[in-house]
Protein backbone atom coordinates (compact mmCIF):
# COMPACT_ATOMS: atom_id res chain seq x y z
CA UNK A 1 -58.81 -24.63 -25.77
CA UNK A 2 -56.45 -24.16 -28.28
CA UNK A 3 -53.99 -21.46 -27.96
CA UNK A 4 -53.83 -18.50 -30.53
CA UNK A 5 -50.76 -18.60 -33.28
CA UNK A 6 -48.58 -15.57 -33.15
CA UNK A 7 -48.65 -14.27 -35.99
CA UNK A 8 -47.76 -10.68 -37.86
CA UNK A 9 -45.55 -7.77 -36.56
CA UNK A 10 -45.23 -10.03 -32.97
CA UNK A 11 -43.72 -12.87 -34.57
CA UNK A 12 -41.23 -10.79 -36.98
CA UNK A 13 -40.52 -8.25 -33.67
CA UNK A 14 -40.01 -11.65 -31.14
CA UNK A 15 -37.11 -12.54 -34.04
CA UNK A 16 -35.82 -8.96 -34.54
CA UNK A 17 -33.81 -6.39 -32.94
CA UNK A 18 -37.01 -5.03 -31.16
CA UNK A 19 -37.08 -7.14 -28.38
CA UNK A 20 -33.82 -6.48 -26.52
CA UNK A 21 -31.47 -9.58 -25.93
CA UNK A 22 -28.25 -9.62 -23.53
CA UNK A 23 -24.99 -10.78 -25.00
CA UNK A 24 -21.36 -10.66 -23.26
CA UNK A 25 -19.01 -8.26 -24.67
CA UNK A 26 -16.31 -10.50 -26.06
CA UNK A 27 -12.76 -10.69 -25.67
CA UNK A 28 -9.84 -12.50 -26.92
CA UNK A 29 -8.67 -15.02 -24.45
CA UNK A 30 -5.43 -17.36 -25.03
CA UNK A 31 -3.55 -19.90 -23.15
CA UNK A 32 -1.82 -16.92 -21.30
CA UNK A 33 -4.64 -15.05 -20.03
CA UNK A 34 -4.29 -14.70 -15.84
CA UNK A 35 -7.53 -15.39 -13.92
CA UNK A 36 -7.01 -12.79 -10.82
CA UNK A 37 -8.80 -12.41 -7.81
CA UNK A 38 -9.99 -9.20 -5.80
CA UNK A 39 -10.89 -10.27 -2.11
CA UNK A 40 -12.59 -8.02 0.44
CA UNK A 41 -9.74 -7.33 2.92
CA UNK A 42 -10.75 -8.27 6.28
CA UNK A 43 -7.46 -6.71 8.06
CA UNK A 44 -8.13 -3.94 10.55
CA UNK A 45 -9.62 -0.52 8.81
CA UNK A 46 -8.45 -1.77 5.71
CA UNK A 47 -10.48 0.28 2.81
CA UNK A 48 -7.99 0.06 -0.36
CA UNK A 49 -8.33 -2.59 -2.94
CA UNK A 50 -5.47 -3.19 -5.76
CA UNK A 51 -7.43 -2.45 -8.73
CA UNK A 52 -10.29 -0.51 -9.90
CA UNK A 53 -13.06 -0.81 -12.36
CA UNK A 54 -11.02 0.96 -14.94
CA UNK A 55 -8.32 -1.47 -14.92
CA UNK A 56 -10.22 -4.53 -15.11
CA UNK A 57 -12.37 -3.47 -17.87
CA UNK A 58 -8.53 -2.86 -19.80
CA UNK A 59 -7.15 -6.41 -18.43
CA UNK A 60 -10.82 -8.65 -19.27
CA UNK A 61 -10.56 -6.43 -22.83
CA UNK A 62 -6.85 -7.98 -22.74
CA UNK A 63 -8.61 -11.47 -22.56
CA UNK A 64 -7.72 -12.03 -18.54
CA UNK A 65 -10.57 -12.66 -16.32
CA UNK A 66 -11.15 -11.18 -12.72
CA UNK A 67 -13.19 -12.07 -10.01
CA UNK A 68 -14.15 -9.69 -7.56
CA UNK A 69 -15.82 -10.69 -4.34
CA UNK A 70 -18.78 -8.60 -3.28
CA UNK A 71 -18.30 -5.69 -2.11
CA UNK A 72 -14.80 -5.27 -2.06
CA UNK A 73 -14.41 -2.04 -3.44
CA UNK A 74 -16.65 -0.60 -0.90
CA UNK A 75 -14.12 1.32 1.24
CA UNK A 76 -12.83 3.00 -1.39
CA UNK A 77 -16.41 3.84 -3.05
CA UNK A 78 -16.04 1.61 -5.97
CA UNK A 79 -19.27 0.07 -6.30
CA UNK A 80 -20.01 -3.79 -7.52
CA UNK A 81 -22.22 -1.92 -10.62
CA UNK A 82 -19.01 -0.59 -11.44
CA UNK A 83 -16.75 -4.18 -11.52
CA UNK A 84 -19.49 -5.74 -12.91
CA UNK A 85 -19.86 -3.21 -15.90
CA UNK A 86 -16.05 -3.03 -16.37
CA UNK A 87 -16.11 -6.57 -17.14
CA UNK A 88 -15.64 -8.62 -13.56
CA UNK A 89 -17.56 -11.46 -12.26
CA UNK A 90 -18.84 -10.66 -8.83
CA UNK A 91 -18.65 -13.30 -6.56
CA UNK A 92 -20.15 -13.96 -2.75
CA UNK A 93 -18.14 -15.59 -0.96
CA UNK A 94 -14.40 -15.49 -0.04
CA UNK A 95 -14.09 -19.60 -1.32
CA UNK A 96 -15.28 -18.59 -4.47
CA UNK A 97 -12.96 -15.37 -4.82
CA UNK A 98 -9.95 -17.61 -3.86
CA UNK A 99 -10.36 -20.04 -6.73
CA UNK A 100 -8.33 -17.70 -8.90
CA UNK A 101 -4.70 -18.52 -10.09
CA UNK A 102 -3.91 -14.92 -9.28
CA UNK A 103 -4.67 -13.34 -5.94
CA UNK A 104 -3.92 -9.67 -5.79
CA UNK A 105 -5.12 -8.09 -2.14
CA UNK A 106 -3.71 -5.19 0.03
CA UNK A 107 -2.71 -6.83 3.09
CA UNK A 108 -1.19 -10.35 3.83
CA UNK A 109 -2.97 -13.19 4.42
CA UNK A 110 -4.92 -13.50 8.01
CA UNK A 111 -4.99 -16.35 9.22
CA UNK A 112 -9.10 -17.11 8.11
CA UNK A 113 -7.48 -16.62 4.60
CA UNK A 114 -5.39 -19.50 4.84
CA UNK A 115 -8.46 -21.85 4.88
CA UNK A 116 -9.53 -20.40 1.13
CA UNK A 117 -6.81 -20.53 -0.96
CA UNK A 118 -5.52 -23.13 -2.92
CA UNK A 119 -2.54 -24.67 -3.33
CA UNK A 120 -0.45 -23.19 -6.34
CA UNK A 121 -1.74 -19.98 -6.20
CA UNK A 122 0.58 -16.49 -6.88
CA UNK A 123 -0.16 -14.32 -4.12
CA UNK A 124 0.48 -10.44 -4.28
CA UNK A 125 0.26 -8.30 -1.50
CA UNK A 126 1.87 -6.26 0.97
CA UNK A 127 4.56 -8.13 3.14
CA UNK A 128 4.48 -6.03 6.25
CA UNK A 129 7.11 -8.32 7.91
CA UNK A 130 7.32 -7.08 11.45
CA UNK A 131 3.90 -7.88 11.87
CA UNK A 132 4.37 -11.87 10.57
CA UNK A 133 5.58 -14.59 12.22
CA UNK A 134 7.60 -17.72 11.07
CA UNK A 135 4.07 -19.95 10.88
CA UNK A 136 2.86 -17.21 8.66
CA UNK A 137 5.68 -18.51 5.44
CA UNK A 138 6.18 -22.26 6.72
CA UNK A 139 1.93 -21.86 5.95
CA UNK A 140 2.53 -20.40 2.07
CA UNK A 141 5.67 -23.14 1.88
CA UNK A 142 3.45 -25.60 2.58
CA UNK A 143 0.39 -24.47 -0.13
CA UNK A 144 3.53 -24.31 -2.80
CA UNK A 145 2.32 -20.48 -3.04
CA UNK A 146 4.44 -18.15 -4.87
CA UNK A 147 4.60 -14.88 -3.14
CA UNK A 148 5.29 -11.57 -4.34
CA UNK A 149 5.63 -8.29 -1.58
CA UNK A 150 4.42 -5.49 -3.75
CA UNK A 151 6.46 -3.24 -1.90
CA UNK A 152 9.75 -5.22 -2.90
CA UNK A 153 8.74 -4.93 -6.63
CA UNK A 154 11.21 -2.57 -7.97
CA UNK A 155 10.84 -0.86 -11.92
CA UNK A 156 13.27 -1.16 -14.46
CA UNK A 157 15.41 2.22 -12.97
CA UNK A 158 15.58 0.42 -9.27
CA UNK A 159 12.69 2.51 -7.72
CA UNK A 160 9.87 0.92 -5.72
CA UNK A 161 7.01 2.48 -7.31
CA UNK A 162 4.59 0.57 -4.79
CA UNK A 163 7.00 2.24 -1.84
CA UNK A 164 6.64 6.02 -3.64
CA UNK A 165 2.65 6.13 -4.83
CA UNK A 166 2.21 5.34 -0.91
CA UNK A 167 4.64 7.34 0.22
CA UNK A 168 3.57 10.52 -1.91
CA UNK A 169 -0.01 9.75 -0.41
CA UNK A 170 0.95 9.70 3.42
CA UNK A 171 3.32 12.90 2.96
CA UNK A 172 0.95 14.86 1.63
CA UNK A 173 -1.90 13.57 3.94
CA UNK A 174 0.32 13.34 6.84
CA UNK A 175 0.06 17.49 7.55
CA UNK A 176 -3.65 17.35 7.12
CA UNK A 177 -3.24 14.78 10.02
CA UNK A 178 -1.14 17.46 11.92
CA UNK A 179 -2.96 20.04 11.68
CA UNK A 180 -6.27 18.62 12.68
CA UNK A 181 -4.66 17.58 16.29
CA UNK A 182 -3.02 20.49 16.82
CA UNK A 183 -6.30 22.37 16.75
CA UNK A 184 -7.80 22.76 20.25
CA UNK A 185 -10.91 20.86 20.07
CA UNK A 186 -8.94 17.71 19.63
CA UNK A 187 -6.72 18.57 22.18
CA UNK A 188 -3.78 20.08 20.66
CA UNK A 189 -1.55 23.31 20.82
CA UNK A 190 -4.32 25.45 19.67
CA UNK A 191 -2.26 27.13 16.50
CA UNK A 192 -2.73 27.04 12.88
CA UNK A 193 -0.25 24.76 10.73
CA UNK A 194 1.88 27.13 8.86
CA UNK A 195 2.23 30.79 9.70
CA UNK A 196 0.13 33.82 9.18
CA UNK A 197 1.74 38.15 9.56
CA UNK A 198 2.87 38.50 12.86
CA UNK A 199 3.08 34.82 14.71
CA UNK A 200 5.88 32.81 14.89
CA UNK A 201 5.46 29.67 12.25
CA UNK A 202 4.66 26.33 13.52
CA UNK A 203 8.12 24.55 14.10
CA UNK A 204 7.71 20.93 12.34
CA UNK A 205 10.61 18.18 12.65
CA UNK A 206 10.90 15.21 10.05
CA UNK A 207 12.54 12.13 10.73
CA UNK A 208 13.90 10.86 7.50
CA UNK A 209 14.75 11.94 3.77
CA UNK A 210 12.35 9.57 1.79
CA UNK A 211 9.37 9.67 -0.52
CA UNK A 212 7.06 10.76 2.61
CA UNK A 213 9.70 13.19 4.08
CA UNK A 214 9.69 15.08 0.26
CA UNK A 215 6.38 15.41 0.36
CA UNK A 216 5.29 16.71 3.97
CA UNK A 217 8.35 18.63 3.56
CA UNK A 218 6.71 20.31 0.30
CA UNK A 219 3.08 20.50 2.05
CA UNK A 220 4.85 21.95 5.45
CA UNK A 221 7.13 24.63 3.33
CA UNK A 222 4.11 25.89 1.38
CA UNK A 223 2.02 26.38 4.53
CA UNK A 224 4.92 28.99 6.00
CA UNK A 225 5.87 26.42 8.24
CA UNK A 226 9.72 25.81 9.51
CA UNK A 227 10.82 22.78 8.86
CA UNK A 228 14.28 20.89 10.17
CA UNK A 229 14.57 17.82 8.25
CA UNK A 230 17.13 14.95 9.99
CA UNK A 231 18.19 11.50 8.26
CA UNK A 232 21.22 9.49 9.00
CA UNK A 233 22.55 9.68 5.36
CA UNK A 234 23.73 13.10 4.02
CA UNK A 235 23.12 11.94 0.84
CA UNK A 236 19.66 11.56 0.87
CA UNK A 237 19.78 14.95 3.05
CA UNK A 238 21.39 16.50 -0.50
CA UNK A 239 18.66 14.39 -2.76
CA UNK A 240 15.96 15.71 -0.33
CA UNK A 241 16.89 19.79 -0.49
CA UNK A 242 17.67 19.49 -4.39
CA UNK A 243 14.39 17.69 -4.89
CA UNK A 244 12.53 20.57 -2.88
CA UNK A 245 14.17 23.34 -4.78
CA UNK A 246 15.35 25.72 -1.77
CA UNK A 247 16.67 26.01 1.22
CA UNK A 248 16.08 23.78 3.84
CA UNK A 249 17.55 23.25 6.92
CA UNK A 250 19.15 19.80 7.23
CA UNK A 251 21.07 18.10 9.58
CA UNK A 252 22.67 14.48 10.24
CA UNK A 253 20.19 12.88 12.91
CA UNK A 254 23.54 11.35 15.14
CA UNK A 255 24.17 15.19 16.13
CA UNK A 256 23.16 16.99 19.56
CA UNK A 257 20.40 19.46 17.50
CA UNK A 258 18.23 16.61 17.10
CA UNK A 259 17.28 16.49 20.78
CA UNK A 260 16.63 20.74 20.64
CA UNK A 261 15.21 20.19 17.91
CA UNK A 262 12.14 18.04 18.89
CA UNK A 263 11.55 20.08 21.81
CA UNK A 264 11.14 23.32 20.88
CA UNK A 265 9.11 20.97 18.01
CA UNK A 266 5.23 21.46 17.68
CA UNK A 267 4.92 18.59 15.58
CA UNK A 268 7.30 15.31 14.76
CA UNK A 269 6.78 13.77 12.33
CA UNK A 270 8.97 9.75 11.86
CA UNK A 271 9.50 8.08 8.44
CA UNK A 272 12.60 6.49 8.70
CA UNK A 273 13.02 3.80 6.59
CA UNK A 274 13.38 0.65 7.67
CA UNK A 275 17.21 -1.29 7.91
CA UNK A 276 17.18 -5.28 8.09
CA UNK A 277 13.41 -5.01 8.14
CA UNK A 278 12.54 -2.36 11.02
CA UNK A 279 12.93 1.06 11.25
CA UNK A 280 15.42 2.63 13.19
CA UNK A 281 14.03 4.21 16.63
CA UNK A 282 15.80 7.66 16.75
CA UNK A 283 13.91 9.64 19.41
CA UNK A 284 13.99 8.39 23.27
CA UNK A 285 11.57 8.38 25.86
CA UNK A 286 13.39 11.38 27.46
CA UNK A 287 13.17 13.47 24.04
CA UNK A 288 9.81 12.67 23.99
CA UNK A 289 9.13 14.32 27.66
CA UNK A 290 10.69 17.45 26.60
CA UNK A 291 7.96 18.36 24.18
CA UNK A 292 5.74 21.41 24.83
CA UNK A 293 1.92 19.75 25.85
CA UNK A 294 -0.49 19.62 22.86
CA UNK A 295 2.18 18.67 20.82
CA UNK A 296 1.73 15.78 17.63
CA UNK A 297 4.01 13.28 17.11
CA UNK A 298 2.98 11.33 13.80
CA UNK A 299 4.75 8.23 13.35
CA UNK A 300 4.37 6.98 9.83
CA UNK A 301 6.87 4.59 10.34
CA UNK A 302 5.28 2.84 12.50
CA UNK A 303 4.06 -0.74 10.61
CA UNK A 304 7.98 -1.15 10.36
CA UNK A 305 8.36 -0.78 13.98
CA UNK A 306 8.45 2.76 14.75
CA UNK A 307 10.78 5.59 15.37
CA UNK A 308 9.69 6.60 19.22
CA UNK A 309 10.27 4.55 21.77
CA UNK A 310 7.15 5.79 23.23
CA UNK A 311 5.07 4.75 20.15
CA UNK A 312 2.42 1.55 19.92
CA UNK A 313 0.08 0.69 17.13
CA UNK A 314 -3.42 3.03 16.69
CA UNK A 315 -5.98 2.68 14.46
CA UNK A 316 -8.22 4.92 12.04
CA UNK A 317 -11.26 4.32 14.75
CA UNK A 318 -9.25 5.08 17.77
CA UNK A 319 -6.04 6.80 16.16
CA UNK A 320 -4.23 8.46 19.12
CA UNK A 321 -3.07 8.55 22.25
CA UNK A 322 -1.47 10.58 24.65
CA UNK A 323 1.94 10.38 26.34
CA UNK A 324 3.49 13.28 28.65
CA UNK A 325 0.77 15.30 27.42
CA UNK A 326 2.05 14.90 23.61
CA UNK A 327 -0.77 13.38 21.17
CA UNK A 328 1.18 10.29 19.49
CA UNK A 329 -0.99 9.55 16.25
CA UNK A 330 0.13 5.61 15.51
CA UNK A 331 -2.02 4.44 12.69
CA UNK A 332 -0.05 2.05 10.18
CA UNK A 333 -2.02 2.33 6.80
CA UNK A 334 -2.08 5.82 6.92
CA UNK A 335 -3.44 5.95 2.96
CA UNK A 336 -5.96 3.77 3.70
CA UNK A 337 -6.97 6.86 5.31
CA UNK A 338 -7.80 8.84 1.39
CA UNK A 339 -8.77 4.82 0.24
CA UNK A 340 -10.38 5.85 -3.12
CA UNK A 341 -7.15 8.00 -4.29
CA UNK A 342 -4.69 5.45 -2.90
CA UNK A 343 -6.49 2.37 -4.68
CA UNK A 344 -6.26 4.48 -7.87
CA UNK A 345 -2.51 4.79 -7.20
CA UNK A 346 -2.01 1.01 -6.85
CA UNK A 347 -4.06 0.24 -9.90
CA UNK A 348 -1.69 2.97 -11.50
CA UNK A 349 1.24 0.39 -10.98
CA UNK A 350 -0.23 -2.82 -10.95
CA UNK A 351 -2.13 -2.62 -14.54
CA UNK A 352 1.03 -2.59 -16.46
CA UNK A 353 2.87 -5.34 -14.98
CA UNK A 354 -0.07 -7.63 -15.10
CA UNK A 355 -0.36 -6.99 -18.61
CA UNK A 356 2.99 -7.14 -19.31
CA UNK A 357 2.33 -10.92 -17.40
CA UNK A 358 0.05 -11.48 -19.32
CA UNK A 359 1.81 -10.97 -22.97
CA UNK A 360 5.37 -12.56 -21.50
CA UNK A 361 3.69 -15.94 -20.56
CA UNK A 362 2.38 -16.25 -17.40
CA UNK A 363 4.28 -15.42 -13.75
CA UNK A 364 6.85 -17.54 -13.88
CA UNK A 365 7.88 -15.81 -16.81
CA UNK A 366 7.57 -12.91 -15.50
CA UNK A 367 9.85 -13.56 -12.76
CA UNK A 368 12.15 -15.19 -14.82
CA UNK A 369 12.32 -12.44 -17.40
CA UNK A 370 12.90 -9.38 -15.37
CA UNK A 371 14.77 -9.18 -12.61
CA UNK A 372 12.94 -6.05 -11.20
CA UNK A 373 10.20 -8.30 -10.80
CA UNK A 374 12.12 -10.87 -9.44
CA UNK A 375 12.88 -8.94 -6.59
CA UNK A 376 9.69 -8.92 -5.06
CA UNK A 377 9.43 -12.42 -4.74
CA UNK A 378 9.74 -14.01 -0.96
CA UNK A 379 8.82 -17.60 -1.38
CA UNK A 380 7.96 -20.27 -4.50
CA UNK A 381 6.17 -22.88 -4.64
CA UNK A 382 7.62 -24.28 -1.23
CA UNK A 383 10.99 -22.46 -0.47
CA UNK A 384 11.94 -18.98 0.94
CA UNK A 385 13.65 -17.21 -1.65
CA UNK A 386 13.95 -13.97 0.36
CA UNK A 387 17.45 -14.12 2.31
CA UNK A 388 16.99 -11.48 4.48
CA UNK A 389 13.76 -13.27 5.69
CA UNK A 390 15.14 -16.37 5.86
CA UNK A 391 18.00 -15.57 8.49
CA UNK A 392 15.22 -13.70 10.62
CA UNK A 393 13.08 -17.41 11.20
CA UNK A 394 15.93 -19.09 10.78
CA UNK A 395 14.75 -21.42 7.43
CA UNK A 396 16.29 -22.50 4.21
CA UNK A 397 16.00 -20.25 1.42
CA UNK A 398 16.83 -20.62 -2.56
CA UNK A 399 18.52 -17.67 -4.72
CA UNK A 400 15.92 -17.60 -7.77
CA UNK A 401 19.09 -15.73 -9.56
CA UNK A 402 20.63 -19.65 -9.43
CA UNK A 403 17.15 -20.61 -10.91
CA UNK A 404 17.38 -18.52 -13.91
CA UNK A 405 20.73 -19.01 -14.82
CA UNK A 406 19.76 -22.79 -14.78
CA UNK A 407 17.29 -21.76 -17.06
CA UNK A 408 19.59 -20.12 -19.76
């Protein structure tokens, strides 16, 4: 039987505008456009991921191309809809999402990681180096990876803007943290964080003048709490009370207070930075025992090894423990904690430098081209180029400073 001609308004609407047809939004794409990769982290109560749909739809409009494996934005709410309208290709698997040129991820490499990418590749993450071990950069040397620790990365005035974002995230989350285990339900002091007409103020000690101390400093201040800050430099002591605006009470942590201090202390709170990769441990076992029962120590320092002695590694699912009756909250990632703010914080920095990438040439101009960025590379394409690394394993290492001036 012969089948009927279309004819009319069906044929004119089948050619027209009527019947709806898909088309890619287009974008300009050159020999310098970076092809980055998103992958689901798979490290420990991980939720942050290093871009979000807002970015990528500015970088693929920019002519790069990303590649975000499914569900990846998850921890931090960011839907797949979202990636995939902003301009991303949504991938399944992590072999497919490891293809890139460009892999930008939280955490380091685990070791099932190793097995995806390819050799060549620029790796960005976070460096975390007192949790790696020598196998973990003789296993990069060997893929000729280039590898950049995002918290190394410094900007054009010598700040780590990787370093502050996270650190003005755990400062100010840090006395939420407090406050919720000193409550008595979770086992705590039973008093409010702050001060209210007629009770004594909650007496809160901070280890360290940094980004984080600033911050829970500020957060502590505003609450009516009393704060004694300690730090082993009085000039960050001096940065630290002309930052805040007041008077604070400061005091050099190699002094005899420090030990009063933390025991008359309802909460302690540790972010000393680190020195030759680990963080100085300032408060003894004995300190420690002098604390009133229900007491918090928080020890954001603690991915860097920890000021306590009596600290070890928690996690978001099981985040404390207890010690001499003193709650010891351990957890390393603590803005993984608030993962859709902190993910828009490390989008904040890393959008401009990839674009910047992307109009200076590729990375290896990039690294070549600003020293800033230079700074936060460890290893390239087979060689440690991270000294400080380098005499901790005990391998060779190249000065990429050499490496440039070669170049000029």
């Amino acid at each position: 039987m012969p089948q009927p001609q279309i004819t009319g308004f069906e044929a004119l609407a089948k050619q027209s505008v009527l019947y709806p047809q898909e088309s890619l939004m287009a974008v300009r794409k050159d020999q310098n456009s970076l092809h980055i990769g998103l992958p689901k982290e798979v490290s420990l109560q991980e939720n942050r991921i290093a871009l979000t749909p807002d970015a990528v739809a500015i970088l693929v409009r920019n002519g790069h191309e990303v590649w975000v494996e499914k569900d990846a934005g998850k921890g931090a709410n960011l839907s797949d809809h979202e990636y995939s309208e902003a301009g991303a290709k949504i991938v399944h698997s992590p072999e497919e999402v490891y293809q890139a040129n460009v892999i930008l991820k939280v955490e380091p490499l685990v070791e099932e990681e190793f097995g995806y990418v390819k050799a060549g590749t620029t790796l960005i993450s976070a460096l975390n180096l007192p949790a790696l071990e020598k196998q973990y950069f003789e296993k990069l040397n060997d893929l000729k990876i280039t590898g950049i620790g995002y918290e190394l990365i410094e900007d054009k005035v010598g700040g780590k803007p990787i370093i502050r974002a996270m650190g003005e995230i755990a400062g100010s989350t840090v006395l939420l943290i407090a406050a919720e285990y000193l409550s008595t339900p979770n086992g705590g002091r039973g008093v409010i964080l702050g001060g209210i007409t007629g009770v004594p103020p909650t007496k809160i000690v901070i280890l360290g003048a940094g980004t984080v101390a600033e911050f829970a400093t500020r957060a502590a201040l505003s609450l009516g709490a009393d704060v004694k800050v300690f730090d082993k430099h009085i000039y960050r002591l001096q940065r630290l009370k002309y930052s805040i605006g007041q008077n604070l009470y400061t005091s050099i942590i190699d002094s005899e207070t420090l030990g009063e201090a933390i025991g008359r202390a309802d909460v302690v709170i540790g972010t000393m930075r680190a020195e030759n990769g680990l963080s100085p441990m300032v408060v003894t076992r004995e300190m420690v025992s002098q604390m009133k029962p229900g007491s918090v120590i928080i020890d954001v320092s603690i991915d860097q090894g920890g000021s306590f002695e009596t600290s070890r590694m928690t996690t978001h699912k099981n985040p404390t423990f207890k010690y001499n009756e003193v709650i010891h909250y351990c957890v390393p990632n603590i803005p993984s904690r608030v993962a859709h703010t902190a993910s828009t914080a490390l989008s904040n920095v890393f959008l401009p430098f990839l674009l910047q990438t992307g109009n200076i040439g590729g990375i290896e101009e990039m690294i070549y081209a600003n020293r800033w960025f230079m700074k936060g590379v460890y290893c390239h394409k087979g060689t440690l180029t991270n000294s400080h690394i380098a005499r901790s394993f005990n391998m060779r290492y190249k000065d990429l400073t050499l490496l440039l001036a070669a170049r000029m």
